[in-house]
Protein backbone atom coordinates (compact mmCIF):
# COMPACT_ATOMS: atom_id res chain seq x y z
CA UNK A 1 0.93 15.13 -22.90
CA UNK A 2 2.82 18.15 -21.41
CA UNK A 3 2.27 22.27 -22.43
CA UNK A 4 5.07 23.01 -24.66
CA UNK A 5 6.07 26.37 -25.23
CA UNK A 6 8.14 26.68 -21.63
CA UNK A 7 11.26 28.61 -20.84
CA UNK A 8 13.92 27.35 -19.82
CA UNK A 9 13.41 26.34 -15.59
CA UNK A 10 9.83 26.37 -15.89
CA UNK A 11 7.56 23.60 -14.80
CA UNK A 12 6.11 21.39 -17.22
CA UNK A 13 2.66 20.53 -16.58
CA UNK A 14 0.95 16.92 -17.36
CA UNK A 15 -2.46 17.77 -19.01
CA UNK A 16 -3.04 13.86 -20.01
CA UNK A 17 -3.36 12.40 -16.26
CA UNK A 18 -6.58 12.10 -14.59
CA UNK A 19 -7.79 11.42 -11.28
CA UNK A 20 -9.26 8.54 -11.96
CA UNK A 21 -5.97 6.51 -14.00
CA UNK A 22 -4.07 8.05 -10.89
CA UNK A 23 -6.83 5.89 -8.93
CA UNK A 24 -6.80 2.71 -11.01
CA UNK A 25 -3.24 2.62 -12.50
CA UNK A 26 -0.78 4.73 -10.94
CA UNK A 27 2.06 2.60 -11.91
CA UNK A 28 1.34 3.26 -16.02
CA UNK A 29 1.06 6.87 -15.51
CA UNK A 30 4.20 7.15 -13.43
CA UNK A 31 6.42 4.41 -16.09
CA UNK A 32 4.76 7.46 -18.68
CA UNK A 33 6.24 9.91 -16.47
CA UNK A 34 9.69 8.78 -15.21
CA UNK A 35 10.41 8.33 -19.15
CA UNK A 36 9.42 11.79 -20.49
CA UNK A 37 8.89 14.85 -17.50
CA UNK A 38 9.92 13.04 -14.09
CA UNK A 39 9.50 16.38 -12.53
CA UNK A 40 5.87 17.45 -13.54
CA UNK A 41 2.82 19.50 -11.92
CA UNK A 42 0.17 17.31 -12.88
CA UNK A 43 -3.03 19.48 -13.36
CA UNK A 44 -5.76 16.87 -12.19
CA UNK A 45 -3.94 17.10 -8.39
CA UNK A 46 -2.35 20.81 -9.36
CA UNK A 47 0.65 19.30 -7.38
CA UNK A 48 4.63 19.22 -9.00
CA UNK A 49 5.14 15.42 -8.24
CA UNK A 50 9.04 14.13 -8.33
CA UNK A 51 8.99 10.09 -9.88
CA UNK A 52 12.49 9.11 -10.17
CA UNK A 53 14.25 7.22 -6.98
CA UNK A 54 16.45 9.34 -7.03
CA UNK A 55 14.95 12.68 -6.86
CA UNK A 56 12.72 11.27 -4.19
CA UNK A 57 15.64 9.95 -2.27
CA UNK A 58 16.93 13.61 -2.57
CA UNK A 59 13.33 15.48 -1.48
CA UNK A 60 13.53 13.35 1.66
CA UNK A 61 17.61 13.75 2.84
CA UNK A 62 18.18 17.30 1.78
CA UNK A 63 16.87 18.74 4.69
CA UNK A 64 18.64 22.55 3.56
CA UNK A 65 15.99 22.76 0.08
CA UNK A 66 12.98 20.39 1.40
CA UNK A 67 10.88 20.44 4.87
CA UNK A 68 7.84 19.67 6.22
CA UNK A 69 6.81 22.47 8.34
CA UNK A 70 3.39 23.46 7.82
CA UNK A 71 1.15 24.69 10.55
CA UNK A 72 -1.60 25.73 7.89
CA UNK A 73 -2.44 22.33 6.23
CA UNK A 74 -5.58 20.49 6.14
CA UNK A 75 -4.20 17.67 8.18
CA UNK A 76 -3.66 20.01 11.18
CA UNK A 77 -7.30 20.91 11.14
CA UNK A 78 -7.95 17.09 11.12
CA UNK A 79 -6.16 15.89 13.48
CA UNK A 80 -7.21 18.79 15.63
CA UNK A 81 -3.29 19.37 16.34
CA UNK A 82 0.29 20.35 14.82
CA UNK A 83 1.39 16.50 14.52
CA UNK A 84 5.12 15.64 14.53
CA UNK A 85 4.72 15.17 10.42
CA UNK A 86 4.38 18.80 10.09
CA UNK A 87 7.74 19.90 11.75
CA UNK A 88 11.15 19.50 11.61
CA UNK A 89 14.39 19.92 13.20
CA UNK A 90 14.77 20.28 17.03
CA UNK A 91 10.68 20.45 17.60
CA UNK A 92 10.34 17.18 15.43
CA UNK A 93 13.07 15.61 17.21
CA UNK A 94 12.12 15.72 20.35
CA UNK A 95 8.57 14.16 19.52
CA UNK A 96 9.90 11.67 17.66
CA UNK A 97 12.14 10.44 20.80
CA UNK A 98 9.69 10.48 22.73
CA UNK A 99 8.43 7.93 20.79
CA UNK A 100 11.17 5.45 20.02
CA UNK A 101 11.32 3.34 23.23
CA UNK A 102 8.88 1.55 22.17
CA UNK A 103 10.54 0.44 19.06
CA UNK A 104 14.17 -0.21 21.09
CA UNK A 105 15.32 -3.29 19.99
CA UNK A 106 14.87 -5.19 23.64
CA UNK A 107 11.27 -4.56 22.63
CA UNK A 108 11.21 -5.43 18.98
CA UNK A 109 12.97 -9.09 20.12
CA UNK A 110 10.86 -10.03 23.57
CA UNK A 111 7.46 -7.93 24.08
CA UNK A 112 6.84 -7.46 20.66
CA UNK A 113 7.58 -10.55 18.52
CA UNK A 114 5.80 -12.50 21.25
CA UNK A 115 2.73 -10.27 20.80
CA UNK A 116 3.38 -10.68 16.86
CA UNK A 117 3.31 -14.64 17.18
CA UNK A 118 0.06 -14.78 19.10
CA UNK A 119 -2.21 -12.40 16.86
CA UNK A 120 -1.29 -13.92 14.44
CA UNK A 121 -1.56 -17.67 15.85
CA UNK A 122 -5.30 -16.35 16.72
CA UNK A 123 -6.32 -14.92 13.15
CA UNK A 124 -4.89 -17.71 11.23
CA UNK A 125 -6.88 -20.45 13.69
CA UNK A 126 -9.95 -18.57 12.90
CA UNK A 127 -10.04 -18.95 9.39
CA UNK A 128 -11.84 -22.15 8.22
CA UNK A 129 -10.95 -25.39 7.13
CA UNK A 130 -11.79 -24.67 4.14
CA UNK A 131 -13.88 -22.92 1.09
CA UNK A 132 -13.26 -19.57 -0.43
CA UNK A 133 -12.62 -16.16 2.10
CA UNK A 134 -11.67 -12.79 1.17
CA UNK A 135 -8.18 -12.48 3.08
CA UNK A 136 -9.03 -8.86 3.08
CA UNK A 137 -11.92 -9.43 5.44
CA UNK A 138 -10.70 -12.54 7.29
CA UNK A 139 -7.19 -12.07 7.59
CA UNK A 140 -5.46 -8.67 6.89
CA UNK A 141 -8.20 -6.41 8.68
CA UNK A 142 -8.70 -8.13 11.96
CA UNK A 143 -4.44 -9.12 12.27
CA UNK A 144 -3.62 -5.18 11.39
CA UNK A 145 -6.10 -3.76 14.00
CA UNK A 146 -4.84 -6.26 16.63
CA UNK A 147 -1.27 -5.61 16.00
CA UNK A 148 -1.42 -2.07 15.72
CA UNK A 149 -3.94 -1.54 19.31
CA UNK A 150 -1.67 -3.43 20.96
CA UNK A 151 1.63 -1.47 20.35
CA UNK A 152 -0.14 1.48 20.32
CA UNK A 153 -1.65 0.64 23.97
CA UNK A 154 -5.42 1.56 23.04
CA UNK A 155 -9.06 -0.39 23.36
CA UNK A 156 -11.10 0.78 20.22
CA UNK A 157 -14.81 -0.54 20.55
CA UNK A 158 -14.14 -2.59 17.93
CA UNK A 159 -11.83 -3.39 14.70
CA UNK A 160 -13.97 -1.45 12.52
CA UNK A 161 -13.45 1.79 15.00
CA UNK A 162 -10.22 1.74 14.31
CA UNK A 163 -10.33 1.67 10.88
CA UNK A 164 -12.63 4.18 10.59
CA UNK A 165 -10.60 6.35 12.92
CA UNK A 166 -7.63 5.75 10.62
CA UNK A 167 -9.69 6.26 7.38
CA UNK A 168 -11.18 9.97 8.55
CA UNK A 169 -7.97 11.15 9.44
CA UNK A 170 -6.75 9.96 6.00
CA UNK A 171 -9.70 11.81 4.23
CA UNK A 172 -9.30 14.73 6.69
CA UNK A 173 -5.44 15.39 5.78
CA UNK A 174 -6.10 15.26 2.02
CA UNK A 175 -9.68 18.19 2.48
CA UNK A 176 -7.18 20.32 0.57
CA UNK A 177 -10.86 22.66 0.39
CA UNK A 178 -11.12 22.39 3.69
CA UNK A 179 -14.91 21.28 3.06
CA UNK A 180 -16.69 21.65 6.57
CA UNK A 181 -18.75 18.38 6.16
CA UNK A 182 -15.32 16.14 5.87
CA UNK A 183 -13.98 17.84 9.17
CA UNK A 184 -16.96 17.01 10.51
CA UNK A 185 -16.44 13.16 10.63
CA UNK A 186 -12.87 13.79 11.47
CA UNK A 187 -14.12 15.84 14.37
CA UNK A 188 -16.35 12.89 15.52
CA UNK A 189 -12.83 10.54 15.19
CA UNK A 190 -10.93 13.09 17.16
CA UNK A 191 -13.51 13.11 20.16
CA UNK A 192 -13.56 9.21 20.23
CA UNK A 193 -10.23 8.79 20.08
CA UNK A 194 -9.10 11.20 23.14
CA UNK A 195 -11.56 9.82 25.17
CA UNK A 196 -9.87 6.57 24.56
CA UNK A 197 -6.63 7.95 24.65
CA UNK A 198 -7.38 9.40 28.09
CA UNK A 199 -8.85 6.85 29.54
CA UNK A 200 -5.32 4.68 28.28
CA UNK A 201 -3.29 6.97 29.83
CA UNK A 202 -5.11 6.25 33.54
CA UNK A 203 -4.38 2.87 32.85
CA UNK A 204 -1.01 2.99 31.74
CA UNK A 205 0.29 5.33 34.84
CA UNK A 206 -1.18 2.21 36.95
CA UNK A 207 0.18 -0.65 34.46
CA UNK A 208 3.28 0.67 32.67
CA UNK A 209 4.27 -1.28 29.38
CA UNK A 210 6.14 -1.02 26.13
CA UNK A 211 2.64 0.22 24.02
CA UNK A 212 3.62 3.68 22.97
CA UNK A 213 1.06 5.59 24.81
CA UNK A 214 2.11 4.05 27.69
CA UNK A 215 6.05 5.38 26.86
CA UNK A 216 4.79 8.50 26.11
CA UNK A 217 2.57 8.89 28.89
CA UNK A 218 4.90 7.37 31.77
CA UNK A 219 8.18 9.82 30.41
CA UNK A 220 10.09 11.51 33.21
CA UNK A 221 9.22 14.73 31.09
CA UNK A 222 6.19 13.48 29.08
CA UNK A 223 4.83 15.90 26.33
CA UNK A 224 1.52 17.75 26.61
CA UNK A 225 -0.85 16.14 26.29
CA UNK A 226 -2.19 17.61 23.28
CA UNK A 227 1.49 16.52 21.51
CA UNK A 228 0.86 12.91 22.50
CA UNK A 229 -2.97 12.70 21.48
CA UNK A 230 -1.86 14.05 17.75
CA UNK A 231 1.20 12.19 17.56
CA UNK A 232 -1.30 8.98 18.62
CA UNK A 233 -3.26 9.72 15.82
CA UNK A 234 -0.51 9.62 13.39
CA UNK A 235 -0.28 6.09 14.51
CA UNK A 236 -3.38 5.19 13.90
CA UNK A 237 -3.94 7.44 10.36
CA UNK A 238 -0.07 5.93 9.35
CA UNK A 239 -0.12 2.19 10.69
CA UNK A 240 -3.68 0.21 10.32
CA UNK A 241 -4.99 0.72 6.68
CA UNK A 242 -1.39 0.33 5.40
CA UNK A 243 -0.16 -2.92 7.35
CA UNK A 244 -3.60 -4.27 6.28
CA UNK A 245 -2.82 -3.34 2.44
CA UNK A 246 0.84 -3.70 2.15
CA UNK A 247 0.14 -7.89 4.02
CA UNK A 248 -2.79 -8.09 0.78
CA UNK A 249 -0.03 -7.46 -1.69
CA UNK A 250 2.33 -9.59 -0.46
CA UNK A 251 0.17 -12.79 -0.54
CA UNK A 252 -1.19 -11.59 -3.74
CA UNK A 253 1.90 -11.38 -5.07
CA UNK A 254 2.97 -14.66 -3.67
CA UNK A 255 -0.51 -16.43 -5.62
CA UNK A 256 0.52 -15.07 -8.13
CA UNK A 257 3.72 -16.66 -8.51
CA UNK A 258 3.41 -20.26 -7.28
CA UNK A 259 7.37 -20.73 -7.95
CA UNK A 260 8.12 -18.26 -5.47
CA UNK A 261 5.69 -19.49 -2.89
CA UNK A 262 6.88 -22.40 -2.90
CA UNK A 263 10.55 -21.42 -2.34
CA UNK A 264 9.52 -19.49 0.46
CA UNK A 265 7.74 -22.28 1.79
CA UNK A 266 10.58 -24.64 1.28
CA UNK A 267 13.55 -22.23 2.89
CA UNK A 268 11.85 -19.85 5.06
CA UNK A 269 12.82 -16.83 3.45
CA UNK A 270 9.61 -14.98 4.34
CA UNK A 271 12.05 -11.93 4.14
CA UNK A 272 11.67 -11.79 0.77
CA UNK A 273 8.44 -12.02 0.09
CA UNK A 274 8.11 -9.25 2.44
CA UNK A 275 10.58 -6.92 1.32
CA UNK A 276 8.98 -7.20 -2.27
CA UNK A 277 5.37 -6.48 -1.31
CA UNK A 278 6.72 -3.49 0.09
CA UNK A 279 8.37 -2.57 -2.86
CA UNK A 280 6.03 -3.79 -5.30
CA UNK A 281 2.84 -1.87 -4.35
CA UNK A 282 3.79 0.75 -1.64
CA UNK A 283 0.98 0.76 0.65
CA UNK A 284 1.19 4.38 0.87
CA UNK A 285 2.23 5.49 -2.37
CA UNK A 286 2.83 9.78 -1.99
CA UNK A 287 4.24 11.64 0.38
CA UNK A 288 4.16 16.10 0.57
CA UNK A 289 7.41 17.63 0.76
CA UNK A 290 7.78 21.47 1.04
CA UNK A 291 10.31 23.29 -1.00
CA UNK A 292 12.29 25.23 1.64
CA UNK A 293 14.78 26.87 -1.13
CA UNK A 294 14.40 27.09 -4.28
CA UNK A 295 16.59 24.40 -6.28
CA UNK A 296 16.82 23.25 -10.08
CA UNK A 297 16.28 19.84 -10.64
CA UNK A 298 16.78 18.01 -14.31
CA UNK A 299 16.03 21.02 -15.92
CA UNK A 300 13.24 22.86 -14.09
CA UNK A 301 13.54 25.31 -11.08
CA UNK A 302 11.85 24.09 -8.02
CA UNK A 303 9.90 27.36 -6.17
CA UNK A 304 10.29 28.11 -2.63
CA UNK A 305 7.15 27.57 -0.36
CA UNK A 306 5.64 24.87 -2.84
CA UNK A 307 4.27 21.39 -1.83
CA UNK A 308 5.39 19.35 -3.74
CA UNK A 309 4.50 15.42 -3.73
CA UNK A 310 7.28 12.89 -3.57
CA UNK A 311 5.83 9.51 -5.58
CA UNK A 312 7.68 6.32 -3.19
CA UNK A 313 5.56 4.12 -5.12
CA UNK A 314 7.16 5.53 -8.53
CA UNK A 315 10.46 5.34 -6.75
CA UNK A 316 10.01 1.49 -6.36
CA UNK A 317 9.77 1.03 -10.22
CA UNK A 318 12.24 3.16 -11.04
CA UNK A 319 14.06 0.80 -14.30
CA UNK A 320 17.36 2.75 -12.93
CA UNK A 321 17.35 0.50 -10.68
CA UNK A 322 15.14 -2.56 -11.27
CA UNK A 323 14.25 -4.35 -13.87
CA UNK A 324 10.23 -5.23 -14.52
CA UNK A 325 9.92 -3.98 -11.45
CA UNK A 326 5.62 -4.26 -12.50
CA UNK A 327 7.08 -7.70 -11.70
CA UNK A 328 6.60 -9.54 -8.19
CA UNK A 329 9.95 -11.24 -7.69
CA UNK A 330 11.40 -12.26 -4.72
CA UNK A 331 14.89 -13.39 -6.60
CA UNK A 332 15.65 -9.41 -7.59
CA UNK A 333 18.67 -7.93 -6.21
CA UNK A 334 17.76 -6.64 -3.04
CA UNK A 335 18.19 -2.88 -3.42
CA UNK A 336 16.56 -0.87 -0.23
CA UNK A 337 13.15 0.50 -1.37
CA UNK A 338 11.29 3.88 -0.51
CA UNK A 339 8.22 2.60 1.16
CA UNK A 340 8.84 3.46 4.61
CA UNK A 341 10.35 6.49 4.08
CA UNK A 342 14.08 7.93 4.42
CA UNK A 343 15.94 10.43 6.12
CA UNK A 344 14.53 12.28 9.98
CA UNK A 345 10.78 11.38 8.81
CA UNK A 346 11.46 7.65 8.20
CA UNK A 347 8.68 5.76 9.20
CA UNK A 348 9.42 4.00 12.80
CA UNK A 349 7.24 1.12 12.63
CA UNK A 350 8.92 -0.29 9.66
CA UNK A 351 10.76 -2.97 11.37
CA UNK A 352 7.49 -3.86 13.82
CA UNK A 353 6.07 -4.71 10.65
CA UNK A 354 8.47 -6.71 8.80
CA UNK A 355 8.86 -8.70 11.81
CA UNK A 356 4.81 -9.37 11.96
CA UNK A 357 4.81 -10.46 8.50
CA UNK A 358 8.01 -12.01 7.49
CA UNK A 359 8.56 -14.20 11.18
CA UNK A 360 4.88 -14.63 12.55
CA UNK A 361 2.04 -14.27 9.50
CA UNK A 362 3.39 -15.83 6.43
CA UNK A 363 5.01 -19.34 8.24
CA UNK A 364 1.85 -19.41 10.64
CA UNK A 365 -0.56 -18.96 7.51
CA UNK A 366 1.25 -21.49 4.78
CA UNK A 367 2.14 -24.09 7.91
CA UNK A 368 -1.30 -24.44 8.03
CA UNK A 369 -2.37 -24.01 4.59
CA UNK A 370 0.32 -25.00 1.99
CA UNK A 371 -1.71 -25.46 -0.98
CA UNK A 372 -3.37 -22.04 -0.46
CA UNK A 373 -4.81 -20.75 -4.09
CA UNK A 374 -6.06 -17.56 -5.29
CA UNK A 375 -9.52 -18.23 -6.41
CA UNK A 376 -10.07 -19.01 -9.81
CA UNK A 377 -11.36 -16.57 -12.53
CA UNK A 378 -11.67 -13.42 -9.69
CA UNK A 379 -9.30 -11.07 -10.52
CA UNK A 380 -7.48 -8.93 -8.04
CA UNK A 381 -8.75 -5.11 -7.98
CA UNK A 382 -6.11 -2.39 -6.35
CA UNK A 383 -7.21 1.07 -6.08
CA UNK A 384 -5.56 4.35 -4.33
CA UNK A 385 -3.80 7.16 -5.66
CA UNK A 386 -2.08 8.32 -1.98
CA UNK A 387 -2.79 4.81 -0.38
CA UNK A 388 -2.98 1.84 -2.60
CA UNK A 389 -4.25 -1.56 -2.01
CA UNK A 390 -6.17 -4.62 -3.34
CA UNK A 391 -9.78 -3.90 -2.65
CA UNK A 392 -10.48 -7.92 -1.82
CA UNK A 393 -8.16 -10.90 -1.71
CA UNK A 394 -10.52 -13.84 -2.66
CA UNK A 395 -8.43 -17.30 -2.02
CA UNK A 396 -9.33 -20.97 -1.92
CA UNK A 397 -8.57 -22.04 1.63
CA UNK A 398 -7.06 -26.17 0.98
């Protein structure tokens, strides 16, 4: 339900939603939304959240009314740095070129497809023969955290470091109470990860390569270093947990629609099956804007200075523009989703991974295992509210 009783402009506010159906099922409380307040402050998050494609389209082009300059938020403290995510304009600009080398095209179709083919050659021979594995475990964990060290040019101790790097930066960014026990184990993850970073760069000024620390760290005019340890970390916060969940979706989706698999399968349109994981259950699901002028939008007035978040994953259901989209369907028009972003903050990696999943993982897995199953009478569990995946993938390896 909404508080009646507004005037006119004002902000209705969503007294029904909870934390926890935000957790569980996003998707029903954002069908709920886009239907009867699409622009809302819902009270469990105290956050006005925009759930229509286009209105999030809007929050992340219009560069004059929305930004995402913020030197005071909770992710600056835990990240121990003003990351490229919190600026815009000239000052994100440049540390966003300084980045893109690495994702030039000569890259994407020699160092980096080779590198895709081989991880994922190795994960898929080290599954068994045959029995029942959680893909989550066996497959999407250990590919992610190979892919993403290797373009990012870092030696974690181990898989697990990684994603716990990633996973206290997540938890970090969202303190919004700036609780001194959550910075702590962000703190730790900070310490750990310029050591490693450091150490990379030494290695990278002797053996210079297409990873991105070693772009950023080999420049003619590199950044501090202190703008290239941050912007690392929003590598590692924005790339492992995600590829991992967004590559779970996909082959759940796929399981759960043996028609499409075995289309795919039969023409090699991987593409698809890609494209609609991504659109189906956006790996991260909400993204903050800032209102930088005030503007009305369907009805309600918009304040300036307010963080707003922008709901992608509502975006990719929007019935405007597909229909069932709680559907997996790899035969839908193919209308660009929202998951990687738009406009100057548009995810880079986007492409890396589509080319990971659609030409490397998904042949390489079903070449090998055709009449792969989802395990019978397990049901599939996602959670997330801001980053949404299946908690386990249990399949019957054949």
């Amino acid at each position: 339900m909404t508080d009646q009783m507004m005037n006119a402009g004002d902000i209705p506010v969503d007294t029904l939603t909870t934390l926890e159906m935000l957790d569980r099922d996003p998707a029903a409380v954002y069908r709920r939304l886009r239907r009867e307040t699409p622009v809302v402050r819902i009270k469990a998050i105290n956050r006005i959240v925009l759930t229509k494609a286009d209105d999030c389209h809007l929050a992340k082009t219009d560069t004059r009314h929305f930004h995402s300059t913020d030197s005071t938020s909770a992710m600056q403290r835990a990240f121990g740095g003003h990351t490229l995510m919190r600026k815009d304009g000239p000052a994100h600009l440049q540390e966003r070129q300084a980045m893109c080398p690495s994702f030039h095209a000569s890259h994407m179709c020699s160092t980096w497809q080779q590198l895709f083919d081989q991880v994922a050659d190795a994960v898929v021979a080290a599954l068994p023969n045959a029995g029942v594995t959680d893909l989550r475990q066996s497959l999407a964990a250990p590919l992610s955290a190979l892919y993403v060290q290797q373009v990012l040019g870092i030696e974690p101790s181990s898989q697990d470091q990684l994603f716990e790097w990633a996973n206290a930066l997540i938890t970090g960014a969202m303190n919004a109470g700036f609780d001194p026990a959550v910075f702590a184990i962000s703190d730790r993850a900070n310490d750990e990860m310029n050591a490693c970073f450091d150490q990379m760069i030494i290695h990278h000024r002797r053996n210079p390569n297409a990873s991105l620390l070693s772009v950023m760290a080999n420049a003619a005019d590199p950044l501090p270093l202190s703008q290239i340890r941050t912007n690392m970390k929003i590598c590692v916060g924005g790339s492992v947990v995600e590829s991992r969940d967004a590559i779970l979706s996909t082959l759940d989706g796929l399981l759960r629609n043996p028609d499409q698999l075995r289309f795919s399968i039969k023409t090699g349109r991987w593409d698809l099956a890609c494209e609609e994981g991504l659109r189906w259950v956006a790996p991260i699901q909400a993204s903050p804007r800032i209102i930088a002028k005030a503007v009305a939008l369907r009805g309600v007035t918009l304040p300036q200075g307010e963080t707003i978040m922008v709901i992608q994953g509502s975006a990719n259901h929007d019935e405007d523009y597909w229909q069932n989209p709680e559907q997996f369907d790899i035969h839908r028009p193919q209308i660009a989703n929202q998951t990687f972003g738009l406009g100057p903050h548009r995810c880079m990696g986007g492409d890396m991974y589509r080319r990971l999943v659609s030409d490397a993982l998904l042949p390489k897995l079903f070449e090998r295992f055709p009449n792969l199953t989802a395990a019978a009478d397990t049901p599939v569990e996602y959670r997330g509210f801001a980053f949404r995946g299946p908690t386990a993938l249990p399949v019957q390896l054949n």
